[in-house]
Protein backbone atom coordinates (compact mmCIF):
# COMPACT_ATOMS: atom_id res chain seq x y z
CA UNK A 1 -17.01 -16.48 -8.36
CA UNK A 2 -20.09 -15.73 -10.07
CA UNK A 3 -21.58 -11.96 -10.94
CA UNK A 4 -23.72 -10.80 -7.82
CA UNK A 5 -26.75 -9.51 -8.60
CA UNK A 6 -26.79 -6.03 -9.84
CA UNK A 7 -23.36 -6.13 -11.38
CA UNK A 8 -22.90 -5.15 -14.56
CA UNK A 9 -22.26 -8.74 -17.04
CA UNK A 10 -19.46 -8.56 -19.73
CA UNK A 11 -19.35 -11.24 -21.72
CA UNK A 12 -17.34 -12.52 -24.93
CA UNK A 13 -15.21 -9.95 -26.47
CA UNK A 14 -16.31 -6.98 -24.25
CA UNK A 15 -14.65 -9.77 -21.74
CA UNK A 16 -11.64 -10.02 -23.00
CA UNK A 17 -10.88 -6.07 -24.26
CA UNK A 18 -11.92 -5.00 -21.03
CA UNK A 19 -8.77 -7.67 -19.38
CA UNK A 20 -6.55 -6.65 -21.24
CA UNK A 21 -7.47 -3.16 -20.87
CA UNK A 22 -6.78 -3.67 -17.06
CA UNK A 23 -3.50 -5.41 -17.57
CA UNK A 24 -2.12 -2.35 -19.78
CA UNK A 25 -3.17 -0.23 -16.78
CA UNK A 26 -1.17 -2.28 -14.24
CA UNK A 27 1.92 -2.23 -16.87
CA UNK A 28 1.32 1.32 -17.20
CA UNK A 29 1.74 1.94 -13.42
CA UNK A 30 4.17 0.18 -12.77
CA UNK A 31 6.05 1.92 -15.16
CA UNK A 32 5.75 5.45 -13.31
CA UNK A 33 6.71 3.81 -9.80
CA UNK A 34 9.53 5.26 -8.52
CA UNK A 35 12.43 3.25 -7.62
CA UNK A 36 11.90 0.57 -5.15
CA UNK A 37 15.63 0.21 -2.44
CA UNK A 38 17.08 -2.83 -3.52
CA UNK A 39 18.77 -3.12 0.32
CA UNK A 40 18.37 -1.90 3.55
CA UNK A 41 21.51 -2.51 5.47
CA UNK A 42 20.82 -6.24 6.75
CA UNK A 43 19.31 -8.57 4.47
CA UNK A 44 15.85 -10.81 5.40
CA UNK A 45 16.57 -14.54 5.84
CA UNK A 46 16.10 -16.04 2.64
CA UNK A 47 13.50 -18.53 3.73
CA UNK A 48 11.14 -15.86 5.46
CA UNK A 49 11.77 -13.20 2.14
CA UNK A 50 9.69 -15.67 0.01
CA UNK A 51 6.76 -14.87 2.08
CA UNK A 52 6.42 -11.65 2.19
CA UNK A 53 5.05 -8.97 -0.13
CA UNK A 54 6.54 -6.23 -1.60
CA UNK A 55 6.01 -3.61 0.91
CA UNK A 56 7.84 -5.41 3.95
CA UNK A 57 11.16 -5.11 1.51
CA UNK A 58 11.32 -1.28 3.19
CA UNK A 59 11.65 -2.55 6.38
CA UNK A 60 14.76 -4.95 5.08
CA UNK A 61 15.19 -6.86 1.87
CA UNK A 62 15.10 -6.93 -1.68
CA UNK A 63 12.44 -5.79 -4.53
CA UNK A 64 10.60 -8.36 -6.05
CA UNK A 65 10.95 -6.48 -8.87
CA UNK A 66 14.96 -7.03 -8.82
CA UNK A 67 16.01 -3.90 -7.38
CA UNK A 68 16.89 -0.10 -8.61
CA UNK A 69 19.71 -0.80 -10.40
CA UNK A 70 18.51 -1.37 -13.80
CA UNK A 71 18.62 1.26 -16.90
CA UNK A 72 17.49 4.28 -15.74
CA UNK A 73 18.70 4.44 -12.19
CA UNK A 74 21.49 7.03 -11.69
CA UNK A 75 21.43 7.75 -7.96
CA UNK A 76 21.91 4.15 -6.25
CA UNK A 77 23.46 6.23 -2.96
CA UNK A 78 20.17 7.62 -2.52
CA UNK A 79 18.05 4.64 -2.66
CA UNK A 80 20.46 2.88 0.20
CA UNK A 81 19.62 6.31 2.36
CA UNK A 82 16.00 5.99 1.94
CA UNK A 83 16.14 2.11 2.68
CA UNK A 84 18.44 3.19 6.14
CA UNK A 85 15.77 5.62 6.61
CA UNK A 86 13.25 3.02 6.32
CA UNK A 87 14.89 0.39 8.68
CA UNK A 88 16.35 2.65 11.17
CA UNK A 89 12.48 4.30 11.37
CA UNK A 90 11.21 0.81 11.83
CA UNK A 91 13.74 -0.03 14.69
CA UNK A 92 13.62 3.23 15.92
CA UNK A 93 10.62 4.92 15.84
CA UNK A 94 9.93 8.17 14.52
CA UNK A 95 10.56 10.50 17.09
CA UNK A 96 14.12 8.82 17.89
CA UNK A 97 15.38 8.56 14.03
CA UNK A 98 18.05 10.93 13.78
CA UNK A 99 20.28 11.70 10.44
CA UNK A 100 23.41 10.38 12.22
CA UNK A 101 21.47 6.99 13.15
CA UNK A 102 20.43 6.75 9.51
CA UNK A 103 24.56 7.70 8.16
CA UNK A 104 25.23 4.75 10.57
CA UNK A 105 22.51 2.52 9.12
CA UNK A 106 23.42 3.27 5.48
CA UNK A 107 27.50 3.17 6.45
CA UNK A 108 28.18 6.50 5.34
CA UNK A 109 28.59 10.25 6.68
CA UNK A 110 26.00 12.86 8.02
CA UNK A 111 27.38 15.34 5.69
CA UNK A 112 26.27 12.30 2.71
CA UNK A 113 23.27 12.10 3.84
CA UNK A 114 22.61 15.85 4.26
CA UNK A 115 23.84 15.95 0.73
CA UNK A 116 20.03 14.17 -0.50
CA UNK A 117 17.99 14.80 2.90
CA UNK A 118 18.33 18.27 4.43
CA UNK A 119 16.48 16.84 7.56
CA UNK A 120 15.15 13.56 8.78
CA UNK A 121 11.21 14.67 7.65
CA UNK A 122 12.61 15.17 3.81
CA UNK A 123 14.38 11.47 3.91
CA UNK A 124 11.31 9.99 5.68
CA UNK A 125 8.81 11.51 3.20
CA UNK A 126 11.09 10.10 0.63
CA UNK A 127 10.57 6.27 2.54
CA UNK A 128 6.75 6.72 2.76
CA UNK A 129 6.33 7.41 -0.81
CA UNK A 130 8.29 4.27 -1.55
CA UNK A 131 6.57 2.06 0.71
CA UNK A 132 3.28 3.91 -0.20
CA UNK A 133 4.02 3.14 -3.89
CA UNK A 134 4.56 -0.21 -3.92
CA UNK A 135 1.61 -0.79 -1.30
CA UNK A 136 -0.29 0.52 -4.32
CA UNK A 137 0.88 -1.69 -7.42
CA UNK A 138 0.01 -4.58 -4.68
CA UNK A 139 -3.22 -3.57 -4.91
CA UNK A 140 -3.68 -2.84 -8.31
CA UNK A 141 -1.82 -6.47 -8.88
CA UNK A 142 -4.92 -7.17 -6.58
CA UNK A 143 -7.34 -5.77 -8.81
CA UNK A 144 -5.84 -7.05 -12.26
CA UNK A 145 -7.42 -10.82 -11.65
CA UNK A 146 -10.14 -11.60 -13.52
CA UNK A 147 -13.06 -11.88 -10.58
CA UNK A 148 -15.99 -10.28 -9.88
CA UNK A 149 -15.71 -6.70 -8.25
CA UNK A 150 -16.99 -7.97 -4.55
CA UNK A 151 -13.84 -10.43 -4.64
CA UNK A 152 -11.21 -7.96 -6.00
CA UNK A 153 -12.31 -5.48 -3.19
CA UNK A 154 -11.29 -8.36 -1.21
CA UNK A 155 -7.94 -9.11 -2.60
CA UNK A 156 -6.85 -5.54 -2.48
CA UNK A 157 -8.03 -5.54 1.25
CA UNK A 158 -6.31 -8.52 1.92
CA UNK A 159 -3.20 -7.27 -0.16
CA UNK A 160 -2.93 -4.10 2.17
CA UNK A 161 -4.00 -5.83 5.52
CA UNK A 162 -0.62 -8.53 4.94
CA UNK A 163 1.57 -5.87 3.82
CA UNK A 164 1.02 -3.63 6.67
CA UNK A 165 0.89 -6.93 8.99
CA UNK A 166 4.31 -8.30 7.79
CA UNK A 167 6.06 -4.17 7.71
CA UNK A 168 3.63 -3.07 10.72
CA UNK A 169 6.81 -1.35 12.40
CA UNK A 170 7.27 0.79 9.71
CA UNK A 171 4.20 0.97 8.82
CA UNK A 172 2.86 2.22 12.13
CA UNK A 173 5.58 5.29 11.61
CA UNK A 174 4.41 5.95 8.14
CA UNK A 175 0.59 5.92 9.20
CA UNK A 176 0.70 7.31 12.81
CA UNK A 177 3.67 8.63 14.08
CA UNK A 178 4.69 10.52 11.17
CA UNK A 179 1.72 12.79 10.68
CA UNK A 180 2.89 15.60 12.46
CA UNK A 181 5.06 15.92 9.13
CA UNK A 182 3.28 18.13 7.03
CA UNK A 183 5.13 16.03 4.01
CA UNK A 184 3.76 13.04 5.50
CA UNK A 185 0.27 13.74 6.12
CA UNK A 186 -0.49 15.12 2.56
CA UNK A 187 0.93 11.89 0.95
CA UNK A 188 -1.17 9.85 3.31
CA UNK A 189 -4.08 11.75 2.09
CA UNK A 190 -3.12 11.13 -1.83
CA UNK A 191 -2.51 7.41 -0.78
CA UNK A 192 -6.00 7.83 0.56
CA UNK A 193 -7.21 9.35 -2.73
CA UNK A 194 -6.33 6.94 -4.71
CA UNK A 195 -7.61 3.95 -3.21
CA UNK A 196 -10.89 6.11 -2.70
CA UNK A 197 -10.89 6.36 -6.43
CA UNK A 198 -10.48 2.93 -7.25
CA UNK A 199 -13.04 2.03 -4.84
CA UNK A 200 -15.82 4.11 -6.83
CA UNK A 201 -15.34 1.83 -9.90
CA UNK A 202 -17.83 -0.06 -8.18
CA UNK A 203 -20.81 2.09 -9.19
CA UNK A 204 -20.05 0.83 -12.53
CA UNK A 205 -20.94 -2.53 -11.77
CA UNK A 206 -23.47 -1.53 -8.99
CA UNK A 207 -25.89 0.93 -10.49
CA UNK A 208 -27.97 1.60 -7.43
CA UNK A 209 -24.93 3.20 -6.40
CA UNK A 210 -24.50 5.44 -8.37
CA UNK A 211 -27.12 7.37 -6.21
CA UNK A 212 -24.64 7.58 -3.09
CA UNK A 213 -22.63 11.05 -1.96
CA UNK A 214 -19.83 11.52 -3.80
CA UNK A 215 -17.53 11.50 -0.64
CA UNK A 216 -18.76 7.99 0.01
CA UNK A 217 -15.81 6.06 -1.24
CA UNK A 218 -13.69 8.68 0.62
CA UNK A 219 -15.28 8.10 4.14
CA UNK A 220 -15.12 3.94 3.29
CA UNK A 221 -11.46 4.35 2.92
CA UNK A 222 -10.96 6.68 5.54
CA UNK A 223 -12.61 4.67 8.20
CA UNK A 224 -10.88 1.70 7.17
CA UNK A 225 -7.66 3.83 7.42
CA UNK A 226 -8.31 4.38 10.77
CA UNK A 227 -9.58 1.43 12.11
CA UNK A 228 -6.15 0.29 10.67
CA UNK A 229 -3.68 2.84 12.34
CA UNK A 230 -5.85 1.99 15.55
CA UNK A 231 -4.35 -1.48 15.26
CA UNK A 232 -0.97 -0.59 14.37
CA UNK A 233 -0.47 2.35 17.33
CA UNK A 234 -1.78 -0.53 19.58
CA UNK A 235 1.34 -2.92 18.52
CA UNK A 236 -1.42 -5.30 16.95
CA UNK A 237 0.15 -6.27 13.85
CA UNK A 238 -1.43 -10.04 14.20
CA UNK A 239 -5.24 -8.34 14.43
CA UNK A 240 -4.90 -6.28 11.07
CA UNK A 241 -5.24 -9.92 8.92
CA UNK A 242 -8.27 -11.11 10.99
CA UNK A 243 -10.00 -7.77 10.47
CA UNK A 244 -10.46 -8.66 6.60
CA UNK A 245 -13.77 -9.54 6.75
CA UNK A 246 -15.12 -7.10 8.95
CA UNK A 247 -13.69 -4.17 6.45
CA UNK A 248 -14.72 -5.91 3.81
CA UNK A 249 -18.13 -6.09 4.97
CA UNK A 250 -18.09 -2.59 5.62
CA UNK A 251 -16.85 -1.67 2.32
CA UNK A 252 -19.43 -3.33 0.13
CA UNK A 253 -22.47 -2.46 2.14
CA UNK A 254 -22.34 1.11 0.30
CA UNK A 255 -22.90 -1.03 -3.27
CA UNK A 256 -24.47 -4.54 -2.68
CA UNK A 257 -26.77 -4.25 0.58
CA UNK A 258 -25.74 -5.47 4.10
CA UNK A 259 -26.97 -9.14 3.51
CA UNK A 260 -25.21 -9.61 -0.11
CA UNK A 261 -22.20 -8.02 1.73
CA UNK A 262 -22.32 -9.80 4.64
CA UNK A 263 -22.81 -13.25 2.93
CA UNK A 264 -19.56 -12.25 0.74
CA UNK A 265 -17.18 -11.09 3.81
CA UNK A 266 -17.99 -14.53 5.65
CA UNK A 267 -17.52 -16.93 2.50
């Protein structure tokens, strides 16, 4: 994809520094992740894991990055309660997760999972970072390819949209019914934060706006956020994928104009 017009052209060397700048960053990342549950009670068929991004491995399979259980991890019982906590959520629902259900999900006592989670909101706080987390490097992953801006807005959308599509279960306790958690809601905003801040790279490659408010990139996110948890309270998990150009319409407006964006979103 070529540069629109009013992005910023980097050429040659510049080119290349700035790539691998951006790949260091993704290594960097994914480096401070925190563990990912390598199980979650009852394993995805095989066939259907191969399709499906990292996040839906909360709601029951493996990491794509090979699990916890490498050098460093020292608590694998508590990575198989936050994966029960995860999958008995998503079968669940929030407001009839209990900590016996999740001792009975992971195969193991109350008092054992008391022993790591004092009450259900601790262990699902613990889940939502996870799933949170990993939602994240997809996007970054997302944002590492070498494209124009315009099209790695896109990717990350997309990225998101699929996760949440293929996890929408959990993801519907995560982003809806779990916000009367105090724990919850302030790593929703963070999540929100961050993809806010990625967003306002764009006024690097869009000069004209670097005029806008600064909460711009905040209320872009925000009311793509919601649009989102509109679908997923509605049991629309199919709808979040076809919303992808819409969004990303709405997005880019901000930076390229409503035609440029427009043009892009229906390509």
């Amino acid at each position: 994809m070529g540069n629109t017009a009013g992005e910023v052209r980097v050429s040659g060397p510049a080119q290349k520094e700035l790539f691998e700048r951006e790949k260091a960053a993704v290594a960097t990342i994914g480096r401070r992740l925190p563990p990912w549950p390598t199980y979650l009670c009852t394993a995805l068929d095989t066939d259907e894991r191969s399709h499906l991004s990292s996040a839906t491995y909360v709601a029951g399979g493996e990491s794509q990055q090979g699990g916890p259980m490498g050098p460093g991890r020292a608590d694998p019982e508590r990575d198989r309660l936050i994966a029960a906590f995860g999958k008995a959520a998503s079968e669940h629902g929030y407001r009839s997760l209990t900590v016996e259900l999740v001792a009975r999900y992971a195969g193991t006592s109350r008092a054992r999972v008391e022993a790591h989670f004092a009450t259900k909101e601790e262990g699902i706080a613990a889940a939502q970072e996870v799933f949170f987390e990993r939602l994240w490097l997809d996007v970054v992953d997302a944002c590492a390819e070498p494209a124009a801006w315009p099209e790695k807005v896109r990717l990350a959308l997309r990225s998101v949209l699929v996760s949440l599509a293929e996890a929408s279960a959990l993801a519907r306790v995560f982003a809806v019914e779990a916000k009367a958690s105090l724990a919850a809601a302030e790593r929703q905003f963070e999540i929100l934060d961050r993809f806010a801040e990625m967003l306002s790279h764009g006024r690097r490659h869009f000069p004209q706006a670097s005029s806008m408010p600064s909460s711009t990139e905040r209320a872009l996110v925000g009311g793509v956020a919601s649009i989102i948890s509109g679908h997923l309270l509605d049991e629309e998990p199919r709808a979040l994928v076809a919303l992808e150009p819409e969004l990303l319409q709405l997005v880019l407006i901000p930076f390229i104009g409503r035609e440029q964006a427009r043009q892009i979103a229906l390509g």
